[in-house]
N, C-alpha and C. Protein backbone atom coordinates (compact mmCIF):
# COMPACT_ATOMS: atom_id res chain seq x y z
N UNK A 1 102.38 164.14 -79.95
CA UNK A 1 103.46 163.98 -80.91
C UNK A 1 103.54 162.53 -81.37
N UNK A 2 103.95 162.34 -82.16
CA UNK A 2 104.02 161.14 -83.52
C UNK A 2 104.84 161.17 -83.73
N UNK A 3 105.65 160.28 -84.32
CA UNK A 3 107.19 159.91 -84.99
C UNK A 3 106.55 158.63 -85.41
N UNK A 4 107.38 158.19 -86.91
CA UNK A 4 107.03 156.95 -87.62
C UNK A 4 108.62 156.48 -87.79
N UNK A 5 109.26 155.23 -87.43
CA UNK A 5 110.48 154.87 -87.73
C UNK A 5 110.40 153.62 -88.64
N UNK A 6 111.58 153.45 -88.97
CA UNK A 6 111.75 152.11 -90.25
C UNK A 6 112.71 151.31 -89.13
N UNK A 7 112.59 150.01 -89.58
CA UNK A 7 113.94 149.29 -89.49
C UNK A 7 114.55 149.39 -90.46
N UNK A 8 116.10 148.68 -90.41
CA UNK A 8 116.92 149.15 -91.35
C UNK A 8 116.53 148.06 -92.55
N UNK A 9 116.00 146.96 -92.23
CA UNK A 9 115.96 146.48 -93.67
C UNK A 9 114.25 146.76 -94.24
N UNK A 10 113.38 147.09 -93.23
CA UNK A 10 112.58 147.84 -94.22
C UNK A 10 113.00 148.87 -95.16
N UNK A 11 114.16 149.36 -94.68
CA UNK A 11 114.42 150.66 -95.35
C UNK A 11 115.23 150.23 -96.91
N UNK A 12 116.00 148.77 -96.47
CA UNK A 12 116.72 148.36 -97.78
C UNK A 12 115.57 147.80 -98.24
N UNK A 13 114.52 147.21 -98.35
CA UNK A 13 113.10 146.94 -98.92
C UNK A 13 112.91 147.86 -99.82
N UNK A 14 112.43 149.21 -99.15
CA UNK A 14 111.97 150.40 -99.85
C UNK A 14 113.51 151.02 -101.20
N UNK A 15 114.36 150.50 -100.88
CA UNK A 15 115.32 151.01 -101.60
C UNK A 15 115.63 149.98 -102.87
N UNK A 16 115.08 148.85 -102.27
CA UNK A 16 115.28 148.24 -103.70
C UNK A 16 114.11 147.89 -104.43
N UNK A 17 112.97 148.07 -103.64
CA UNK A 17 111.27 147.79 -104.32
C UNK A 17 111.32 148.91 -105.35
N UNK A 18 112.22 150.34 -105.74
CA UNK A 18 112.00 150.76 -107.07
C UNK A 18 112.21 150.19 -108.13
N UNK A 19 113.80 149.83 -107.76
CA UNK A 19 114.55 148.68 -109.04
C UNK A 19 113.39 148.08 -109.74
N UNK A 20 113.06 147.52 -108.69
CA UNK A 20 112.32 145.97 -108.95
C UNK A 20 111.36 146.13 -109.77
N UNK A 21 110.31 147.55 -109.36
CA UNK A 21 109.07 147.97 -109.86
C UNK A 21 109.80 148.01 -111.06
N UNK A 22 110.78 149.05 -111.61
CA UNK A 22 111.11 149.27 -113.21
C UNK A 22 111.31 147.97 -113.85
N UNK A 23 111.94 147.42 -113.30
CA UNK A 23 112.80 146.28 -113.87
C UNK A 23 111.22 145.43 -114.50
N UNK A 24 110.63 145.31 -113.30
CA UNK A 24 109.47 143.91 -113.97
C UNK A 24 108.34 144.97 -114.73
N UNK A 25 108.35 145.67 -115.30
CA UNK A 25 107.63 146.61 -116.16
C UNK A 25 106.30 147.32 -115.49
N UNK A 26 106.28 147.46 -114.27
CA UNK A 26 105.00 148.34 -113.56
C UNK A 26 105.34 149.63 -113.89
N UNK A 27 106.58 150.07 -114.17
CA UNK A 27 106.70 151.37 -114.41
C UNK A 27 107.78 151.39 -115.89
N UNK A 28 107.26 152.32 -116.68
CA UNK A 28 108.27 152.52 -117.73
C UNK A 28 109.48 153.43 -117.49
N UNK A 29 109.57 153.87 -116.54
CA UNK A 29 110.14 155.40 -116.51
C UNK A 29 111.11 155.11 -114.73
N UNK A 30 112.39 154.57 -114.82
CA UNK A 30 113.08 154.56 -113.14
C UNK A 30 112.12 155.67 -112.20
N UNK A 31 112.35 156.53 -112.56
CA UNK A 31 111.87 157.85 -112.05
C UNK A 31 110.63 157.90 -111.74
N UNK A 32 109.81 157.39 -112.23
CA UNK A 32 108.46 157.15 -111.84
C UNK A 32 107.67 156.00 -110.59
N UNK A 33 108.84 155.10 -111.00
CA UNK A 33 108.85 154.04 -109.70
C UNK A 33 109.52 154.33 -108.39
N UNK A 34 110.69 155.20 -108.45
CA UNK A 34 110.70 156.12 -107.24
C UNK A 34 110.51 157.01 -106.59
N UNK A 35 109.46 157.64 -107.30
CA UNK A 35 108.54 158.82 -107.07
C UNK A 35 107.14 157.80 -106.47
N UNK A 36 106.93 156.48 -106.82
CA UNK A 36 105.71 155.57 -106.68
C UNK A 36 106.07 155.38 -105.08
N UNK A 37 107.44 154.53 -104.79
CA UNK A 37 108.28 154.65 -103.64
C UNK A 37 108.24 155.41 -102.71
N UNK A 38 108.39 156.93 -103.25
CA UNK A 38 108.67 158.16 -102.18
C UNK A 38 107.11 158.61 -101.72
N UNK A 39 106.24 158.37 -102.30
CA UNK A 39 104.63 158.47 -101.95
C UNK A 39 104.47 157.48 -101.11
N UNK A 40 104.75 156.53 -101.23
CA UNK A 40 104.28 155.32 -100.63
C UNK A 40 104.84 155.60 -98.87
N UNK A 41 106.34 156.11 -98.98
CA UNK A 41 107.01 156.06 -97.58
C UNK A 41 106.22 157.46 -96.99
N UNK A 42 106.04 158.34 -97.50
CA UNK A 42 105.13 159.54 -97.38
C UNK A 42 103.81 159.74 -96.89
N UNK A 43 103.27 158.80 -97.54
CA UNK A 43 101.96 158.64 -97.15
C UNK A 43 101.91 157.52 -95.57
N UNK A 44 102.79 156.64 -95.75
CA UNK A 44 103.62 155.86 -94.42
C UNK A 44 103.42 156.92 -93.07
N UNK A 45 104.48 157.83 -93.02
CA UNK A 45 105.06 158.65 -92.64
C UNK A 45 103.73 159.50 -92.08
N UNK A 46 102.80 160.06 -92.70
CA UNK A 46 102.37 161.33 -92.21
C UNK A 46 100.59 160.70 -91.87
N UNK A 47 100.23 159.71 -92.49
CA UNK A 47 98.73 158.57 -92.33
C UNK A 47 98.81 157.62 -91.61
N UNK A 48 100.14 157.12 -91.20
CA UNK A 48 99.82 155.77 -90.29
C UNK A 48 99.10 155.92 -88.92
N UNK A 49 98.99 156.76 -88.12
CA UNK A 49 98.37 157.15 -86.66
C UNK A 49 96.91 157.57 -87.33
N UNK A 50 96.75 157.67 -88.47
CA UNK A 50 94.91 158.17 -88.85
C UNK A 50 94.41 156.69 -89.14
N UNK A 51 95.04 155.60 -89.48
CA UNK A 51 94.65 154.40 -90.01
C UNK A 51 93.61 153.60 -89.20
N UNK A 52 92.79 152.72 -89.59
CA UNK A 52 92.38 151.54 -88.87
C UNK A 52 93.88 150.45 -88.74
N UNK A 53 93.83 149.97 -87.14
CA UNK A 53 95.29 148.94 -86.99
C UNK A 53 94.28 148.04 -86.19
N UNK A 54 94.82 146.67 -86.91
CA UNK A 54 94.20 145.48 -87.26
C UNK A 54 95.54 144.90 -85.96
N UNK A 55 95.42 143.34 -85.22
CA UNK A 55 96.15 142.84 -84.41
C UNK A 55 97.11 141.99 -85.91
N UNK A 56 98.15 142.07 -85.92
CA UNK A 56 98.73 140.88 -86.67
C UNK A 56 98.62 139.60 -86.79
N UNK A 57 98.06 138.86 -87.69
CA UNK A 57 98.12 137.45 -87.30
C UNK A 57 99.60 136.61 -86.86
N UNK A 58 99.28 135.96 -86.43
CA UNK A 58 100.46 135.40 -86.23
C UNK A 58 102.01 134.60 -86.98
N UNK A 59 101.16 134.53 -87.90
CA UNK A 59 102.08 134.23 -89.58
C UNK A 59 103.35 135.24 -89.00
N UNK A 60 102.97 136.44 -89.02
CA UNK A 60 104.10 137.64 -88.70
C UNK A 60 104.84 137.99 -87.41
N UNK A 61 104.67 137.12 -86.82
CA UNK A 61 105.58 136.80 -85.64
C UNK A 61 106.87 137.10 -85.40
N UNK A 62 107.80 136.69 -86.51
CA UNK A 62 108.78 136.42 -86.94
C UNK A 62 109.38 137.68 -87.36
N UNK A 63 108.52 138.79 -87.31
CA UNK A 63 109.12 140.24 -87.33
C UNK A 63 109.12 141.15 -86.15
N UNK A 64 107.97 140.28 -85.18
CA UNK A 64 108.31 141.22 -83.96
C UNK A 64 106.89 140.43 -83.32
N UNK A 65 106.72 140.56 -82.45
CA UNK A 65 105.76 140.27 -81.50
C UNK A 65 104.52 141.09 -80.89
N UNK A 66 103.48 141.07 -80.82
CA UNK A 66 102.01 142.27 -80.52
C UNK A 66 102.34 142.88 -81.39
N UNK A 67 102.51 142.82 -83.05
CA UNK A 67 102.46 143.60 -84.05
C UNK A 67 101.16 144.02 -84.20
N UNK A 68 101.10 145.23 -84.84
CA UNK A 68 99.42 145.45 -85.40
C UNK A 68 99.79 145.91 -86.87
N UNK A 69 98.77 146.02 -88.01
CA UNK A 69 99.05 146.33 -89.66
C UNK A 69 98.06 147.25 -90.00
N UNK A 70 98.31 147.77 -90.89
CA UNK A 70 97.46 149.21 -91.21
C UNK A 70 97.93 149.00 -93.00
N UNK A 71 96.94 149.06 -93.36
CA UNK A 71 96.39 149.05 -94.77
C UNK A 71 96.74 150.44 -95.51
N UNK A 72 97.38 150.72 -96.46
CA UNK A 72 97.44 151.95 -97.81
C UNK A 72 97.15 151.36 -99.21
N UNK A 73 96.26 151.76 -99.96
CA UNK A 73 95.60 151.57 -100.67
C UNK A 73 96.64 152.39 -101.88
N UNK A 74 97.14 151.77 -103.18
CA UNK A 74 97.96 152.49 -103.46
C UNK A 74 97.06 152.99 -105.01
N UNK A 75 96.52 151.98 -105.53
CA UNK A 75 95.62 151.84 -107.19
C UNK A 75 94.48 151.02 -106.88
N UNK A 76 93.83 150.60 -107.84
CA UNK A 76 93.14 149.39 -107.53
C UNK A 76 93.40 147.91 -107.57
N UNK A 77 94.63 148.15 -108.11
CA UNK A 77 95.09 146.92 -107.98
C UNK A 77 95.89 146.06 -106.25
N UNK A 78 96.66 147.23 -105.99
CA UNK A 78 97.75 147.13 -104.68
C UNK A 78 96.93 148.21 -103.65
N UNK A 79 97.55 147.07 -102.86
CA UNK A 79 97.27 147.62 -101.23
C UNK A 79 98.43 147.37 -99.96
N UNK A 80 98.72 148.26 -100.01
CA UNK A 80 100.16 147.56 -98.96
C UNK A 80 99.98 147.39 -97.59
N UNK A 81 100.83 146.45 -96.97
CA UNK A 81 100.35 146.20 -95.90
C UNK A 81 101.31 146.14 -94.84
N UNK A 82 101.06 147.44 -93.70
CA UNK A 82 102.74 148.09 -93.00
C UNK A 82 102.56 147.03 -91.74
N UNK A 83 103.30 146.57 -91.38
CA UNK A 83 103.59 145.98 -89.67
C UNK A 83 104.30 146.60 -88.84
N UNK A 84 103.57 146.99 -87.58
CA UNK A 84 104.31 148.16 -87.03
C UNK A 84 104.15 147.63 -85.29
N UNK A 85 105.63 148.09 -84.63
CA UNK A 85 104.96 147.88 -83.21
C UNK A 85 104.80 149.17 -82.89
N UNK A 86 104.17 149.55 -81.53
CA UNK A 86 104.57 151.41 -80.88
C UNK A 86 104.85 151.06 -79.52
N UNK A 87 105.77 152.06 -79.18
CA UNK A 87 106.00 152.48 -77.89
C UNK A 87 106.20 153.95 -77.63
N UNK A 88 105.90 154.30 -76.45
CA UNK A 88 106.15 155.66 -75.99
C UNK A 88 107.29 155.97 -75.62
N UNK A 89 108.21 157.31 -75.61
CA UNK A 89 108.99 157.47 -75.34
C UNK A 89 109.25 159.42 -75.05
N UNK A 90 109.23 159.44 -73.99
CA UNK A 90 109.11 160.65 -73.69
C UNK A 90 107.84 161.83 -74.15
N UNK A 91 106.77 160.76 -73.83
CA UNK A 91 105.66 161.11 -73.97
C UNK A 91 105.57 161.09 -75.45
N UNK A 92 106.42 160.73 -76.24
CA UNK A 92 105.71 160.72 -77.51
C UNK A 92 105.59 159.68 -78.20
N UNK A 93 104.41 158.80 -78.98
CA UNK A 93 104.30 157.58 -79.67
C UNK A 93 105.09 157.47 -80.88
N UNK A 94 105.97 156.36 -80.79
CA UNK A 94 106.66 155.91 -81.76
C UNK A 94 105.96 154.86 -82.43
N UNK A 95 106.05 154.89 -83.99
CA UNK A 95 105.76 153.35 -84.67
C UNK A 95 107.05 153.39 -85.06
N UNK A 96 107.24 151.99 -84.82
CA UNK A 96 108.12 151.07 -85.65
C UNK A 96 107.88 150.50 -86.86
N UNK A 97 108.18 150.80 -87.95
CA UNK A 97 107.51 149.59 -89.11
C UNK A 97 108.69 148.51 -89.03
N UNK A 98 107.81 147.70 -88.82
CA UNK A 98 109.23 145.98 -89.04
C UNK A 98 108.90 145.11 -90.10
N UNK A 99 107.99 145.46 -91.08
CA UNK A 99 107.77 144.67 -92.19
C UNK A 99 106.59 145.18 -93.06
N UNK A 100 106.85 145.47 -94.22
CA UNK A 100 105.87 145.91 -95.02
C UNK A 100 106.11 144.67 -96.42
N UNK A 101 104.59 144.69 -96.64
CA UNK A 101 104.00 143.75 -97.82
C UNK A 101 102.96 144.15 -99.15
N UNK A 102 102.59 143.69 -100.13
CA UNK A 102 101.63 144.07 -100.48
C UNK A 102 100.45 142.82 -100.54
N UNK A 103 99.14 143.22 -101.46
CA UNK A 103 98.39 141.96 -101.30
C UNK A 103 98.76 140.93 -102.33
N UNK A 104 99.81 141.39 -103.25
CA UNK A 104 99.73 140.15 -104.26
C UNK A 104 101.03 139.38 -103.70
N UNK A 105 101.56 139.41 -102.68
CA UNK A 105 102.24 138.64 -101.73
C UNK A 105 101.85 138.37 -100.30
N UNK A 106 100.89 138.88 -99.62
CA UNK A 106 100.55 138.75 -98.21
C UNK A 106 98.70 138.24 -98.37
N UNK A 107 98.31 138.32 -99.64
CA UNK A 107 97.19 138.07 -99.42
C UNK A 107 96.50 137.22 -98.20
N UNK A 108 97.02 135.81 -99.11
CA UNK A 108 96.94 134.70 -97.78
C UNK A 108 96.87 134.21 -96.97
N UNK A 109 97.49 134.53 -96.11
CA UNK A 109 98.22 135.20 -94.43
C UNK A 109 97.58 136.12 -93.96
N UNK A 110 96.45 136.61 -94.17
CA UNK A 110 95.80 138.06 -93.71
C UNK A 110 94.48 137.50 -93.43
């Protein structure tokens, strides 16, 4: 068994990264940028335990400690990039996501 959890301000992340998408013109259509959103947490959600997980560099510290990151490929342009810790808990693996990025902000650091 698998379970994928958010923190709570990843979760205000994901709630305001639609705005944002409409607002700066990646999407013409609100509705389309939170449908971009709801794939993105989706594909999160049900692919993160199939992923290659990379050790975090240390840049990302500051969100949690023995992080590891797992790559979603969204276009050819974006690639997002989840930070997650796991622990077990009644025999079943939990991820935590404690920080998600994409590459035209995390490039650098990676």
């Amino acid at each position: 068994m698998m379970t994928v959890e958010f923190l709570p301000q990843v979760v205000l992340y994901f709630n305001e990264l639609s705005t944002l998408l409409y607002e700066k013109n990646y999407f013409g259509f609100k509705e389309s940028a939170v449908k971009y959103v709801d794939e993105l947490v989706e594909d999160i959600r049900c692919n993160l335990h199939t992923k290659l997980k990379k050790p975090a560099p240390s840049y990302f510290n500051k969100y949690g400690k023995r992080m590891r990151y797992a790559t979603f490929r969204k276009n050819k342009n974006t690639q997002w990039y989840v930070f997650f810790s796991t622990y077990r808990k009644e025999g079943e693996i939990i991820y935590l996501i404690r920080y998600i990025g994409n590459n035209h902000v995390l490039a650098q650091y990676l």
